[in-house]
Protein backbone atom coordinates (compact mmCIF):
# COMPACT_ATOMS: atom_id res chain seq x y z
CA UNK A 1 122.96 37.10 24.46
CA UNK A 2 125.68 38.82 26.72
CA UNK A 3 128.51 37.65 24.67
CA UNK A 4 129.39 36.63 20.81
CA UNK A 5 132.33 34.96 21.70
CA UNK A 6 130.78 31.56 20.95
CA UNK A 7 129.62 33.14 17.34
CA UNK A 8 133.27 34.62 16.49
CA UNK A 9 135.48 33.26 13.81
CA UNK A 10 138.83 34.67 12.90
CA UNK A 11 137.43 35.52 9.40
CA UNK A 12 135.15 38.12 10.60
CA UNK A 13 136.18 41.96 10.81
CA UNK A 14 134.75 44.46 13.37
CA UNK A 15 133.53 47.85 12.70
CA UNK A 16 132.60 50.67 15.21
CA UNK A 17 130.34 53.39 14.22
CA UNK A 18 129.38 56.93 15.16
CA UNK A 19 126.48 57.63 17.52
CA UNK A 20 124.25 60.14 17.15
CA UNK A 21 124.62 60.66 21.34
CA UNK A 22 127.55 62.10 20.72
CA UNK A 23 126.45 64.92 18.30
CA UNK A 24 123.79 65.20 20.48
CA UNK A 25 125.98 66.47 23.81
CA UNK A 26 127.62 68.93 21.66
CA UNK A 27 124.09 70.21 20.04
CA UNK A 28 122.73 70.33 23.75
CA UNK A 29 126.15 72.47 25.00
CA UNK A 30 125.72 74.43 22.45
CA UNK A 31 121.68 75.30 23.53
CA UNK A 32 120.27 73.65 20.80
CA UNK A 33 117.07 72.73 21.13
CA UNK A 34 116.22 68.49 20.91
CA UNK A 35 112.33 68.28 21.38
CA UNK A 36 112.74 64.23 21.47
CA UNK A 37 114.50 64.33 24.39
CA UNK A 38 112.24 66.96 25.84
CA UNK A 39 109.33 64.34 25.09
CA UNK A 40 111.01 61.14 26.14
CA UNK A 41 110.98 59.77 22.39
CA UNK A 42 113.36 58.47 20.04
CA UNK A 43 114.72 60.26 16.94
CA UNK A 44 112.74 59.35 13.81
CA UNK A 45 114.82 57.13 11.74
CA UNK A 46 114.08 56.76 7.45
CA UNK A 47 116.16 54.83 4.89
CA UNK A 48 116.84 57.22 2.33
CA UNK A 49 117.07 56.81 -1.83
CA UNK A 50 120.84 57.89 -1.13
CA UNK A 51 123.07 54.31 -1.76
CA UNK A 52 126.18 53.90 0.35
CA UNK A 53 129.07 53.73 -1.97
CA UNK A 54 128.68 49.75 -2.56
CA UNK A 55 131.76 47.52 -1.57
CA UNK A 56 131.97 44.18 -2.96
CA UNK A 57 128.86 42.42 -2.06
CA UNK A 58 127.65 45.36 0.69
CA UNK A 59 125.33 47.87 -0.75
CA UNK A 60 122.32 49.38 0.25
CA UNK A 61 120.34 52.73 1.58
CA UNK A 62 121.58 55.59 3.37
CA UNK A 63 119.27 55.50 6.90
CA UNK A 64 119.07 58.90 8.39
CA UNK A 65 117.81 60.51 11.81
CA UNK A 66 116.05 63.75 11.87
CA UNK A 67 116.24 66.20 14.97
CA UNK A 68 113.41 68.64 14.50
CA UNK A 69 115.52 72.01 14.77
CA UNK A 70 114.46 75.49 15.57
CA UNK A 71 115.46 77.58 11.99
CA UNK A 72 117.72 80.19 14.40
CA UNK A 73 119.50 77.02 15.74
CA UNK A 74 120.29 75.15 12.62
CA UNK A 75 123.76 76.87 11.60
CA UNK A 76 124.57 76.52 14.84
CA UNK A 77 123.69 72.36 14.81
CA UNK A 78 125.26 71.85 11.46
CA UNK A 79 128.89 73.48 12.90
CA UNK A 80 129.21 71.65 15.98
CA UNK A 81 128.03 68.81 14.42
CA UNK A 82 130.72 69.33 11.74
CA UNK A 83 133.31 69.04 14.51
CA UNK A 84 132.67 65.72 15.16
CA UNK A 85 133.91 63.73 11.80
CA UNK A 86 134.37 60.43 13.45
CA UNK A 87 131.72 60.05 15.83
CA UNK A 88 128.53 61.68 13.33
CA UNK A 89 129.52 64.62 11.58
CA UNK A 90 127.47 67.44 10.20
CA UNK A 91 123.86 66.68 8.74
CA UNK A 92 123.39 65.15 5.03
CA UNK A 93 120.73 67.07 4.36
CA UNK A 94 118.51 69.96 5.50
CA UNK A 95 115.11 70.59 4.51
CA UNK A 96 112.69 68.76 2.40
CA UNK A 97 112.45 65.17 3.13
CA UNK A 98 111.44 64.33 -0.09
CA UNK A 99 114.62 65.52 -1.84
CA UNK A 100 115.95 62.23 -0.10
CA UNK A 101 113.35 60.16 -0.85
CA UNK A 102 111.34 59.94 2.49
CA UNK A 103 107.80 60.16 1.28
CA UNK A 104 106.05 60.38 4.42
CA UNK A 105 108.07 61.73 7.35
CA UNK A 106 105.08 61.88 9.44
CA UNK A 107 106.04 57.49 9.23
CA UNK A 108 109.43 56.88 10.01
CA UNK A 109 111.25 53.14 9.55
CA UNK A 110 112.47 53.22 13.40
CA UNK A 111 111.91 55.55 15.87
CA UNK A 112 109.11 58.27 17.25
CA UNK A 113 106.89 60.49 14.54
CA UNK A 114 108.58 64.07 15.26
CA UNK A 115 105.60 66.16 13.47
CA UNK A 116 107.60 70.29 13.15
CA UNK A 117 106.35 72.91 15.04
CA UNK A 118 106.35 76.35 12.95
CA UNK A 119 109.48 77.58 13.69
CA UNK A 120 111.55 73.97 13.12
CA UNK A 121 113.27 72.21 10.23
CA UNK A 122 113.91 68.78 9.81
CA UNK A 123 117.49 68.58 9.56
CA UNK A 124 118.68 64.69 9.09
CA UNK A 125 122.18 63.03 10.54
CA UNK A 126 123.77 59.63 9.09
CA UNK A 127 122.29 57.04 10.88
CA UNK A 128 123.80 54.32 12.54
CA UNK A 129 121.18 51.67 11.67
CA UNK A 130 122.32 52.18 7.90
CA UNK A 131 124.51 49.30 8.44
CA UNK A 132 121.34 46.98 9.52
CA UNK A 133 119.80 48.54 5.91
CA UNK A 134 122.92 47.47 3.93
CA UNK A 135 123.12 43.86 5.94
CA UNK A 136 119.40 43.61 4.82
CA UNK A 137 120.25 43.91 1.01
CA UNK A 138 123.80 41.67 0.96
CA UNK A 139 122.05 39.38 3.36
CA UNK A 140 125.43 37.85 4.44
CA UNK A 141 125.07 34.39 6.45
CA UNK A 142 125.99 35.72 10.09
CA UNK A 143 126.03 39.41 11.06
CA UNK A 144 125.94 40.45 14.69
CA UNK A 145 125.22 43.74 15.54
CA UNK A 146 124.08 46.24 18.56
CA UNK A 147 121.18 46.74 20.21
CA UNK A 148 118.92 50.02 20.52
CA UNK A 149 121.08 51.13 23.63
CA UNK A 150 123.70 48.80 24.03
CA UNK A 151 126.84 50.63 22.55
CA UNK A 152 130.91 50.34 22.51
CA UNK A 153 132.07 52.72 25.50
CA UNK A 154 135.65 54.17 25.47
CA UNK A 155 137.38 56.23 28.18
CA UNK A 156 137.37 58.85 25.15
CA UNK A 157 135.15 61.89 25.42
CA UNK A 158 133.42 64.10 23.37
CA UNK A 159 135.99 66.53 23.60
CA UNK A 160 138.48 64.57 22.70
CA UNK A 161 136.57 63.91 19.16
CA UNK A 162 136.29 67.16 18.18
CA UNK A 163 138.19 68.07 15.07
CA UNK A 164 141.68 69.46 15.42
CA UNK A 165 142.20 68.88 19.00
């Protein structure tokens, strides 16, 4: 479908969300290291046993992405990161997948397996399919969402997210 015009009613509300494509330009300026890229695949993607902070009828998992990050380069990912509040943010959580409750990162929900090499952490970003989770649980009657590659483009840049500018 190329359009939801037909689908829209003036009851519904629109949301846009954060990309991780974004935080991603900023971790690559900044010399980070992203091995997915580097192998063509996709971010692994996990719904978490973190809840959203429910909102009448909308509740449901946190869904995260993990970026398999070299240990010298994680302060640097988490403070660039950090300087993009509305389009990512810094990571939720660093470090053992299981303190999240993803049992088996070797098996994500979406996405690529990103096994660690020695020297990398899994370091995990808010996900922007956590809406698709939460739509999932309040099962509303019509949702529309993205696609895997179809986003909202602005004439805004990366730049012009970063905090305090």
């Amino acid at each position: 479908m190329d359009s939801v015009r037909e689908l829209w009613r003036d009851d519904f509300v629109a949301f846009l969300l954060g990309c991780s494509f974004s935080a991603e330009e900023r971790l690559l300026a900044a010399g980070v290291r992203l091995r997915h890229l580097e192998t063509g695949g996709n971010v692994p993607m996990f719904r978490t046993s973190l809840r959203c902070r429910p909102v009448g009828r909308f509740h449901g998992p946190v869904v995260v992405s993990m970026r398999a990050i070299r240990r010298s380069e994680v302060e640097r990912a988490i403070a660039v990161t950090a300087e993009l509040p509305f389009a990512h943010g810094a990571p939720l959580h660093v470090g053992d997948p299981a303190e999240i409750g993803i049992t088996d990162p070797s098996t994500p929900d979406w996405g690529d397996p990103m096994p660690l090499e020695a020297d990398e952490v899994p370091v995990f970003w808010a996900c922007g399919v956590t809406p698709q989770a939460v739509l999932a649980e309040a099962r509303p009657e019509l949702a529309i969402t993205h696609a895997p590659g179809y986003m909202f483009l602005t004439d805004l840049r990366v730049a012009d997210l970063v905090a305090g500018r």
